[in-house]
PDB file of N, CA and C in Angstrom:
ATOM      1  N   UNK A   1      16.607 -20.443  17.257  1.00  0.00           N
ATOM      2  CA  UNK A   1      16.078 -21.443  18.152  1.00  0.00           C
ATOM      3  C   UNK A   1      14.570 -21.592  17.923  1.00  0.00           C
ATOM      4  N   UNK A   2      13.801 -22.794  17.860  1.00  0.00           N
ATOM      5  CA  UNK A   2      12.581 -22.978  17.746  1.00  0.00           C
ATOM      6  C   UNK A   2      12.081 -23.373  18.729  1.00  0.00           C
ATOM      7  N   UNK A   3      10.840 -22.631  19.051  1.00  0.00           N
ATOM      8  CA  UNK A   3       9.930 -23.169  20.164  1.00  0.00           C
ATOM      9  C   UNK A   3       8.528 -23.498  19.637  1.00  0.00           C
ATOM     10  N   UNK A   4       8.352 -24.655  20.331  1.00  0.00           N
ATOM     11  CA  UNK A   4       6.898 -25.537  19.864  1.00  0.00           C
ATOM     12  C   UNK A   4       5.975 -24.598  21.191  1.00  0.00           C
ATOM     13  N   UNK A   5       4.959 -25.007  20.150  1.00  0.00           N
ATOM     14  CA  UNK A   5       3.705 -24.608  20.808  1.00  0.00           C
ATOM     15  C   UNK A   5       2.998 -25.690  20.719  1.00  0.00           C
ATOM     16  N   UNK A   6       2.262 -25.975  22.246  1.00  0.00           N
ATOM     17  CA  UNK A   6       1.352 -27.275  21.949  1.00  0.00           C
ATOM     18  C   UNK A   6       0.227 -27.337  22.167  1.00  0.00           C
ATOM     19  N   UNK A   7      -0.649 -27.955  22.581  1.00  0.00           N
ATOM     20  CA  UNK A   7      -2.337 -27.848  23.699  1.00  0.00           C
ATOM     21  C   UNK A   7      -1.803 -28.647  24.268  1.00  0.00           C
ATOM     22  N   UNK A   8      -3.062 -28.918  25.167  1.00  0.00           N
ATOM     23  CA  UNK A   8      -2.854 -29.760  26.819  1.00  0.00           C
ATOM     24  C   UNK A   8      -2.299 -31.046  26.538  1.00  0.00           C
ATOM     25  N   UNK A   9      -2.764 -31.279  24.954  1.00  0.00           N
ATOM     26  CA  UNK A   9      -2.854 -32.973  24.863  1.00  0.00           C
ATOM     27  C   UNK A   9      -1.287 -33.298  24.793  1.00  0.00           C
ATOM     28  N   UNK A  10      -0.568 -32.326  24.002  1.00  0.00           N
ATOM     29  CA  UNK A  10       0.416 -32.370  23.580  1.00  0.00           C
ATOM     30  C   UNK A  10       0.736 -32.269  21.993  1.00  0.00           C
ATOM     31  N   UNK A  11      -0.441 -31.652  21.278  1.00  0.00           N
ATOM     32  CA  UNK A  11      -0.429 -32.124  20.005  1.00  0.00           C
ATOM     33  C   UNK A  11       0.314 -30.515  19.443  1.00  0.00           C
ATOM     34  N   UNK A  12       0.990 -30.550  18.744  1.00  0.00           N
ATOM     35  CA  UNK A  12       1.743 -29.308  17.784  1.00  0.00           C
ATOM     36  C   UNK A  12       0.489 -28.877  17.856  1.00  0.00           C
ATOM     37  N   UNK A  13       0.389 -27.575  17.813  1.00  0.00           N
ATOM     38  CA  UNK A  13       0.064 -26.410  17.175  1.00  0.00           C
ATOM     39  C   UNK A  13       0.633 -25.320  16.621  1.00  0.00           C
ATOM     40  N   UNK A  14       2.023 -25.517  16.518  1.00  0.00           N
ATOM     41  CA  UNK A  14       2.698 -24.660  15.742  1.00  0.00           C
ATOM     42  C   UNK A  14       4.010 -24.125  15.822  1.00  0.00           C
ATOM     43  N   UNK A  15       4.913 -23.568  16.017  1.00  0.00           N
ATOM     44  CA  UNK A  15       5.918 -22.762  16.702  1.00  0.00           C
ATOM     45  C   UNK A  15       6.585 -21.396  16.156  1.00  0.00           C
ATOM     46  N   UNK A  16       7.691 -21.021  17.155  1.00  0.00           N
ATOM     47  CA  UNK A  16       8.060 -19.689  16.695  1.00  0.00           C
ATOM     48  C   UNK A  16       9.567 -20.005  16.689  1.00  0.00           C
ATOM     49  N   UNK A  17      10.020 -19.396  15.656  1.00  0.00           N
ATOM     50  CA  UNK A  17      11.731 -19.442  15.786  1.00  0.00           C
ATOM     51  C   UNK A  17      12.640 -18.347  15.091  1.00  0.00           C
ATOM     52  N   UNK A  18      13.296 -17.743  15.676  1.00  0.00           N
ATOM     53  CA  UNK A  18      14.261 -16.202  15.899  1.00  0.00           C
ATOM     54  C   UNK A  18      15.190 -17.032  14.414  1.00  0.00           C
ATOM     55  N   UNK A  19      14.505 -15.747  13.527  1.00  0.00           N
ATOM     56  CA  UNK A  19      14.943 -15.412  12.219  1.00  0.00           C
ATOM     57  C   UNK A  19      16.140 -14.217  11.727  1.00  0.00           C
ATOM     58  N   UNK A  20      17.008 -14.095  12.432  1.00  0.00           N
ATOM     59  CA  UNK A  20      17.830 -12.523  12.206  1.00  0.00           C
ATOM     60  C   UNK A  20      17.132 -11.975  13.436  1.00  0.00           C
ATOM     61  N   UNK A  21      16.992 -10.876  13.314  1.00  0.00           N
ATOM     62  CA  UNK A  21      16.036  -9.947  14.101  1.00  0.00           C
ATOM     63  C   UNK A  21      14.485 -10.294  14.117  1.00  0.00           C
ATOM     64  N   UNK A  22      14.176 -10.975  13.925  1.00  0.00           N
ATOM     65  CA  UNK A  22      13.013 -11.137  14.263  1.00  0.00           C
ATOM     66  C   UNK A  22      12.265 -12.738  14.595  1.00  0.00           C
ATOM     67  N   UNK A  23      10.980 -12.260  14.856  1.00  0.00           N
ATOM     68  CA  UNK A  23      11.309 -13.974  15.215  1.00  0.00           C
ATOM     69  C   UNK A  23       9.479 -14.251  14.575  1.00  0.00           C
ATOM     70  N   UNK A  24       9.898 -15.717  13.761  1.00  0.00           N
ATOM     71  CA  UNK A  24       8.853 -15.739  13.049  1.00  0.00           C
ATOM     72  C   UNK A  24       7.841 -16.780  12.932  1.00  0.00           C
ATOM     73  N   UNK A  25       6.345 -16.723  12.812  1.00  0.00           N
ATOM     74  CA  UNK A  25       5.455 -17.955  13.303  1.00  0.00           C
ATOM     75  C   UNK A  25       4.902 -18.922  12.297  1.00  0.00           C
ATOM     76  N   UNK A  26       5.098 -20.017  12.592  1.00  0.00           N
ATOM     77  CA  UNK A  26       4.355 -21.446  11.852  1.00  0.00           C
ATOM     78  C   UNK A  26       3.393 -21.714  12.476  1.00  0.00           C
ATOM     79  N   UNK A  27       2.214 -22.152  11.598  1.00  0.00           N
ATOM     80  CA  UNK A  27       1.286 -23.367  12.294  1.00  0.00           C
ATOM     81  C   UNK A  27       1.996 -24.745  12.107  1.00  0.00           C
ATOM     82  N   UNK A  28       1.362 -25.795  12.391  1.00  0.00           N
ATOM     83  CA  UNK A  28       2.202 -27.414  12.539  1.00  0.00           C
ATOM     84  C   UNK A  28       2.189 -27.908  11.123  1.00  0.00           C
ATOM     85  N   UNK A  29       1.372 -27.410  10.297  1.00  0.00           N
ATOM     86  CA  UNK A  29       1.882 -27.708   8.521  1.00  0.00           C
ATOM     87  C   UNK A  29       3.074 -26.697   8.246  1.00  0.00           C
ATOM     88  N   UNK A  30       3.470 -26.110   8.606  1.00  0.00           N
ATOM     89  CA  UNK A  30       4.795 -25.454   8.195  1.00  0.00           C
ATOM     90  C   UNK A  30       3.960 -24.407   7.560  1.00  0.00           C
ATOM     91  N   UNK A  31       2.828 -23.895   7.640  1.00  0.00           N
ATOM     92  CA  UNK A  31       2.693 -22.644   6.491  1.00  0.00           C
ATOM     93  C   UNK A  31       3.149 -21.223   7.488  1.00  0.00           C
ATOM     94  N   UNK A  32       3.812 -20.225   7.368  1.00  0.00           N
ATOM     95  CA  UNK A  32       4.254 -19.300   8.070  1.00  0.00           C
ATOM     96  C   UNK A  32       2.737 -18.043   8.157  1.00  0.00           C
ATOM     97  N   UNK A  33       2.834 -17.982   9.496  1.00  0.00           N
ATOM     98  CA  UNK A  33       1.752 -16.609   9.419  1.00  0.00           C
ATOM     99  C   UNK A  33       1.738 -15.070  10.147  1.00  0.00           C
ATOM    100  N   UNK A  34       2.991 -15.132  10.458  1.00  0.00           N
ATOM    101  CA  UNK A  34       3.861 -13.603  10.705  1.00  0.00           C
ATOM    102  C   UNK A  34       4.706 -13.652  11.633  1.00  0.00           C
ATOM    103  N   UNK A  35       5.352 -12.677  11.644  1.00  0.00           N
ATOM    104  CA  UNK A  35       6.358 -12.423  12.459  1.00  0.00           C
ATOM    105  C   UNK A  35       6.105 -11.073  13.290  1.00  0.00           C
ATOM    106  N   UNK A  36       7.236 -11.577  14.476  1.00  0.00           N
ATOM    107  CA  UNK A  36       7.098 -10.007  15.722  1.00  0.00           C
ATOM    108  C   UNK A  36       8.802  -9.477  15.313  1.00  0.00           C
ATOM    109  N   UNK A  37       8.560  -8.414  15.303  1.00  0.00           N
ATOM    110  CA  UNK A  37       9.764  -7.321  15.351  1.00  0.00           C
ATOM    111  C   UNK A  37      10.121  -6.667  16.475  1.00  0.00           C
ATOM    112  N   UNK A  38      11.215  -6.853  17.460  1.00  0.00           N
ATOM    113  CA  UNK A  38      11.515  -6.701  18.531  1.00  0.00           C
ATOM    114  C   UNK A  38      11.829  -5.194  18.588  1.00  0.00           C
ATOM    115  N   UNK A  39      12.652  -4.811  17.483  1.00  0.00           N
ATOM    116  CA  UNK A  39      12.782  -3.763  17.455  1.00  0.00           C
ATOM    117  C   UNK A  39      11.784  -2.780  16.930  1.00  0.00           C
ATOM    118  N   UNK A  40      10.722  -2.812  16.312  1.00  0.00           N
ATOM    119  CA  UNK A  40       9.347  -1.586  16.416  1.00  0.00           C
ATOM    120  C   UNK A  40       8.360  -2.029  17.425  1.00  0.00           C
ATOM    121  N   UNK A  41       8.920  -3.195  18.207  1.00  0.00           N
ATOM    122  CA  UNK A  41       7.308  -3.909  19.119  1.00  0.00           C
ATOM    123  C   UNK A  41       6.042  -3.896  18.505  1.00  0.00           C
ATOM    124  N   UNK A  42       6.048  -5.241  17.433  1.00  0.00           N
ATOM    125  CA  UNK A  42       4.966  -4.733  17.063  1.00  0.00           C
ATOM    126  C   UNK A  42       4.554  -6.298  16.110  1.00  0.00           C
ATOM    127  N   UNK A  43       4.106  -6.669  16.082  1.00  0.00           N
ATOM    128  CA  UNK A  43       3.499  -7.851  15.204  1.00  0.00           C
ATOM    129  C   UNK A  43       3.047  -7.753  13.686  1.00  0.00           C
ATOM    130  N   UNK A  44       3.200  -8.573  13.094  1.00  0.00           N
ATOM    131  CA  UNK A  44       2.551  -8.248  11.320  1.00  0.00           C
ATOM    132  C   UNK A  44       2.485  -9.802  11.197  1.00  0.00           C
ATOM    133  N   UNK A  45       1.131  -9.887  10.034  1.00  0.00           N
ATOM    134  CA  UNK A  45       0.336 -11.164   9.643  1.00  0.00           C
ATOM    135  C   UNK A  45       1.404 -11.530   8.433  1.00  0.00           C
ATOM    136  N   UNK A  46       1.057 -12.362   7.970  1.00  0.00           N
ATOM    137  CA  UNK A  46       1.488 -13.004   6.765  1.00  0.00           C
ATOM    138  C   UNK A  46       1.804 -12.352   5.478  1.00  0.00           C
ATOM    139  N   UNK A  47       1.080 -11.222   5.546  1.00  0.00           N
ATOM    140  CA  UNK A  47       0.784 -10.158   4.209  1.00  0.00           C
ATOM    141  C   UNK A  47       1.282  -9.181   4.547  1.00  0.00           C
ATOM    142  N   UNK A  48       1.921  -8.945   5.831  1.00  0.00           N
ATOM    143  CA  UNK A  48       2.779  -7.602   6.209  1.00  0.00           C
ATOM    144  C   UNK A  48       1.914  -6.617   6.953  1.00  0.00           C
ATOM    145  N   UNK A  49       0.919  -7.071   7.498  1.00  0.00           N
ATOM    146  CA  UNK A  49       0.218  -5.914   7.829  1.00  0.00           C
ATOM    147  C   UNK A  49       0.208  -5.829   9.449  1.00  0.00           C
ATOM    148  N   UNK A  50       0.158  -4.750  10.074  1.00  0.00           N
ATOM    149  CA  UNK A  50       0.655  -5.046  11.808  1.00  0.00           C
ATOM    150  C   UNK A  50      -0.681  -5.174  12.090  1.00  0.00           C
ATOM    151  N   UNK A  51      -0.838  -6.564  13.198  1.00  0.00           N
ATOM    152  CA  UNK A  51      -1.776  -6.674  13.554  1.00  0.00           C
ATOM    153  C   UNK A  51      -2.044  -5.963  15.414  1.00  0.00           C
ATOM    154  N   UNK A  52      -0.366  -5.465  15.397  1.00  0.00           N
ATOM    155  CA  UNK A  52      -0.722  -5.028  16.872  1.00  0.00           C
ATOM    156  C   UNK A  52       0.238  -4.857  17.558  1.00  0.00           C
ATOM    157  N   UNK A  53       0.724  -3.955  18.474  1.00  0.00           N
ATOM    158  CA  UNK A  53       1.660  -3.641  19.449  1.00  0.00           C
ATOM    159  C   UNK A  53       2.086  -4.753  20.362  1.00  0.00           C
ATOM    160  N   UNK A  54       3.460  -4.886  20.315  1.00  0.00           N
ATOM    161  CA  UNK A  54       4.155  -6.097  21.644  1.00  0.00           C
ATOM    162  C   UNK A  54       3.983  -7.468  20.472  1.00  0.00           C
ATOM    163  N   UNK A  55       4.017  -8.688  21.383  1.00  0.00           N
ATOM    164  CA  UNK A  55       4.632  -9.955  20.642  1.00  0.00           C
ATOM    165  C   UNK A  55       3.512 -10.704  20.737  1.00  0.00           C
ATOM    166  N   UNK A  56       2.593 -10.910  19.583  1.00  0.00           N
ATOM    167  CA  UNK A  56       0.761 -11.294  19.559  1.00  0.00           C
ATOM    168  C   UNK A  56       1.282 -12.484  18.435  1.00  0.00           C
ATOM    169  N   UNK A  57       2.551 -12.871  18.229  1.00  0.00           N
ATOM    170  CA  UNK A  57       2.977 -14.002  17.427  1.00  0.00           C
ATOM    171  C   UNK A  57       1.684 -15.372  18.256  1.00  0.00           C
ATOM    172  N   UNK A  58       2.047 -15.485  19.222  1.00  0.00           N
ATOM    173  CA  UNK A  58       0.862 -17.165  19.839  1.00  0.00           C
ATOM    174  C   UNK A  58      -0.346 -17.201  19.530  1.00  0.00           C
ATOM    175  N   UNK A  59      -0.691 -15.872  19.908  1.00  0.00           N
ATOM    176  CA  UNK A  59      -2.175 -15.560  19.660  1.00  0.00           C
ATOM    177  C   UNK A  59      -2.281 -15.858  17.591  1.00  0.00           C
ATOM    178  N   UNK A  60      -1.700 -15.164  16.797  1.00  0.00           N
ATOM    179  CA  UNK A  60      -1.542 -15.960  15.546  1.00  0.00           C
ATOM    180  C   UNK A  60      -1.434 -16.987  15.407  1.00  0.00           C
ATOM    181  N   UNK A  61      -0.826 -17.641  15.951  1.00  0.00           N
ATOM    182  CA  UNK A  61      -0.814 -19.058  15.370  1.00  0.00           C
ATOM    183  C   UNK A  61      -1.496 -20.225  15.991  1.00  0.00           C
ATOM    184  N   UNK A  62      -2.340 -19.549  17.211  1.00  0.00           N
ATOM    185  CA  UNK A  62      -3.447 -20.181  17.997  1.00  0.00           C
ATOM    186  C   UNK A  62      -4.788 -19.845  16.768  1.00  0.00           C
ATOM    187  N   UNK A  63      -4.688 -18.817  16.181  1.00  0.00           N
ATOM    188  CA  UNK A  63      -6.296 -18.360  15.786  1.00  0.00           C
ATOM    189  C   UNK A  63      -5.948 -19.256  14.459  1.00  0.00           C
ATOM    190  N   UNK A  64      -4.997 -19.259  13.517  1.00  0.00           N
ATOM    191  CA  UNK A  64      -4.910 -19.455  12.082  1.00  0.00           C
ATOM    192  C   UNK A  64      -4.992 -20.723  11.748  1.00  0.00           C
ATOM    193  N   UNK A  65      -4.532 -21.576  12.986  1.00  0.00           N
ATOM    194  CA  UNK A  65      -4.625 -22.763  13.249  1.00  0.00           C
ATOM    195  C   UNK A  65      -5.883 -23.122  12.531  1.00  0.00           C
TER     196      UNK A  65
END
């Protein structure tokens, strides 16, 4: 399932959508910039690297934007 992410205006900024086990983030060009793993709780960037405990997927794809 995909969920959009927007601003106030309404304009895309990106979304997240449950990949297998995990669920994984776009900005609104389609480039992917990590995924959260439900099962270690824990977030990783684009390059695999954890950027942090719990589900910091929005916060990615708010900053990369």
């Amino acid at each position: 399932m995909r969920q959009d992410l927007r601003d106030s205006t309404g304009k895309l900024l990106g979304w997240r959508q449950q990949m297998g086990r995990q669920v994984k983030g776009y900005v609104a060009t389609g480039t992917p910039v990590g995924w959260y793993d439900p099962l270690m709780d824990a977030t990783y960037d684009r390059n695999g690297r954890r950027v942090g405990i719990g589900d910091l997927l929005t916060s990615l794809i708010v900053i990369v934007r």
